[in-house]
Protein backbone atom coordinates (compact mmCIF):
# COMPACT_ATOMS: atom_id res chain seq x y z
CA UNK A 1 -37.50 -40.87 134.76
CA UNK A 2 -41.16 -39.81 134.48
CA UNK A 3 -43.04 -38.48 138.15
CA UNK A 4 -45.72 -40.05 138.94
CA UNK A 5 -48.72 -38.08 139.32
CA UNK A 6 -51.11 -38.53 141.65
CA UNK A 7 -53.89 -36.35 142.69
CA UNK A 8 -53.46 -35.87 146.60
CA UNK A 9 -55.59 -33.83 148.83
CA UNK A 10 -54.92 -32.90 152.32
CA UNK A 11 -57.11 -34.20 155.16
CA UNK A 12 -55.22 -33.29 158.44
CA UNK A 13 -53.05 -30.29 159.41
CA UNK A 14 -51.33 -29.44 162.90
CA UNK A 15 -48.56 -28.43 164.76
CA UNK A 16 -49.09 -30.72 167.16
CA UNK A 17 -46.45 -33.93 167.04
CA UNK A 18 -48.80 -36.10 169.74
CA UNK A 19 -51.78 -35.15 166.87
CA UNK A 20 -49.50 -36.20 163.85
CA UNK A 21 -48.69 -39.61 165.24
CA UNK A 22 -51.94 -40.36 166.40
CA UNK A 23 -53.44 -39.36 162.82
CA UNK A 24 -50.36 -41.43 161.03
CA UNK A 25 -51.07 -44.32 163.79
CA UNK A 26 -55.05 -44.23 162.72
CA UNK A 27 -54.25 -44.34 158.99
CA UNK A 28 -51.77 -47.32 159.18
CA UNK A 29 -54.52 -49.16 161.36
CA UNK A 30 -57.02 -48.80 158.51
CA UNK A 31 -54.59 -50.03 155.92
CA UNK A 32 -54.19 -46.56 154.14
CA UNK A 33 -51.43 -44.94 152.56
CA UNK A 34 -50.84 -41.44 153.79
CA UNK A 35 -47.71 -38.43 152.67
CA UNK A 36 -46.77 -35.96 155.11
CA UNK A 37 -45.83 -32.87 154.36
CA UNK A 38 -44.59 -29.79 155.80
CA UNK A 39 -41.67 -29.42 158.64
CA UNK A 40 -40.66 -32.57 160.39
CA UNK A 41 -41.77 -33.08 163.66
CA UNK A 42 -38.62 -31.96 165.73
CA UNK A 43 -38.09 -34.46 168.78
CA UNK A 44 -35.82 -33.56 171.32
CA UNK A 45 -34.62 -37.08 172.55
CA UNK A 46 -36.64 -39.58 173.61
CA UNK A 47 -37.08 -41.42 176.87
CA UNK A 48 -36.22 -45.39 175.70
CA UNK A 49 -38.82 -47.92 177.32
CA UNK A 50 -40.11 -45.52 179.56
CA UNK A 51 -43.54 -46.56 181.26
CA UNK A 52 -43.52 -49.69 178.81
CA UNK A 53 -43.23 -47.99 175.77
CA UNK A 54 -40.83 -46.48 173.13
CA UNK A 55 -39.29 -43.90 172.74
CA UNK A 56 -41.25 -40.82 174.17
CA UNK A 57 -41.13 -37.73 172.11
CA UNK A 58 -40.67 -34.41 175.15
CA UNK A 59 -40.74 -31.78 171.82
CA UNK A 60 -44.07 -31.43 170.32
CA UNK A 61 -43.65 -28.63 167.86
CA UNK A 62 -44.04 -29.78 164.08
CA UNK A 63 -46.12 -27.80 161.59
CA UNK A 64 -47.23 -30.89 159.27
CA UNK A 65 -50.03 -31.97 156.93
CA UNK A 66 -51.18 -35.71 156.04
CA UNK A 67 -52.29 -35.69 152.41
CA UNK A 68 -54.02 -39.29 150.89
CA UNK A 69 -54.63 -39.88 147.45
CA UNK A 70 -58.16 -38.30 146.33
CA UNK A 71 -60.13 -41.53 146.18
CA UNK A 72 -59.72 -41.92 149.70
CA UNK A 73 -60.52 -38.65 150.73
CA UNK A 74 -63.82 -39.40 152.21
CA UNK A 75 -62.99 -42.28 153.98
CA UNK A 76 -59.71 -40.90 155.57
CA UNK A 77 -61.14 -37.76 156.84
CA UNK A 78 -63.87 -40.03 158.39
CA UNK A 79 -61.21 -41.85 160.44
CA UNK A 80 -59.13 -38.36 161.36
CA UNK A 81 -62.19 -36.50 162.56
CA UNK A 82 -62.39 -37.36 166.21
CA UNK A 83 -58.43 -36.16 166.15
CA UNK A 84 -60.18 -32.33 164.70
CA UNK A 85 -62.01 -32.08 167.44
CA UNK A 86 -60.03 -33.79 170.59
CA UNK A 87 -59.04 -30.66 172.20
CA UNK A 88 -62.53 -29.62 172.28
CA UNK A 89 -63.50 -32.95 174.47
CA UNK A 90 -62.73 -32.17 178.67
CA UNK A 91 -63.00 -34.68 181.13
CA UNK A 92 -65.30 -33.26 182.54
CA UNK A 93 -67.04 -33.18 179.28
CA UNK A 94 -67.74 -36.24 178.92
C-alpha cells in the first residue's frame, strides 16, 4: 500500500472547541476539504435538542489544528480569518 502524499499546510490552530467547529463548519460551507490534527476536542456530554439544536458541547478544551491541502491555502485562510480575530471584536466594539 503506497501513502499518499499530499502537501498540507496548516491554516487554523486553537484550543478552543466552539473555534474548531465554527472553522470546520466555515470550510464545509465553502466546499473545502480540511484534516484536523492534534488532540480531539474532549466533550463532556451534550445537551440533546436543547434550545432547538443538537447536541451542545459544555467542555471546550481541545488543542487542534485544521490543515488544507497547499493549493488552497490562500483561499482557506481567507474564509478562517474573521475566526483569528473574534475574541478581539466586543459588543461594545462594534
Amino acid at each position: 500500500m503506497v501513502a499518499n502524499e499530499t502537501d498540507l499546510v496548516t491554516v487554523f490552530s486553537t484550543d478552543d472547541a466552539f473555534a474548531l467547529t465554527l472553522a470546520k463548519s466555515s470550510l464545509e460551507d465553502a466546499g473545502m476539504e480540511y484534516v484536523i490534527t492534534g488532540a480531539d476536542p474532549r466533550y463532556i456530554a451534550g445537551i440533546p435538542g436543547a434550545f432547538g439544536v443538537g447536541q451542545i458541547p459544555l467542555g471546550t478544551k481541545c488543542s487542534c489544528e485544521i490543515q488544507v491541502e497547499r493549493p488552497f491555502e490562500k483561499r482557506a485562510r481567507a474564509l478562517l480569518e474573521p475566526l483569528l480575530h473574534a475574541h478581539e471584536q466586543r459588543p461594545s466594539d462594534r
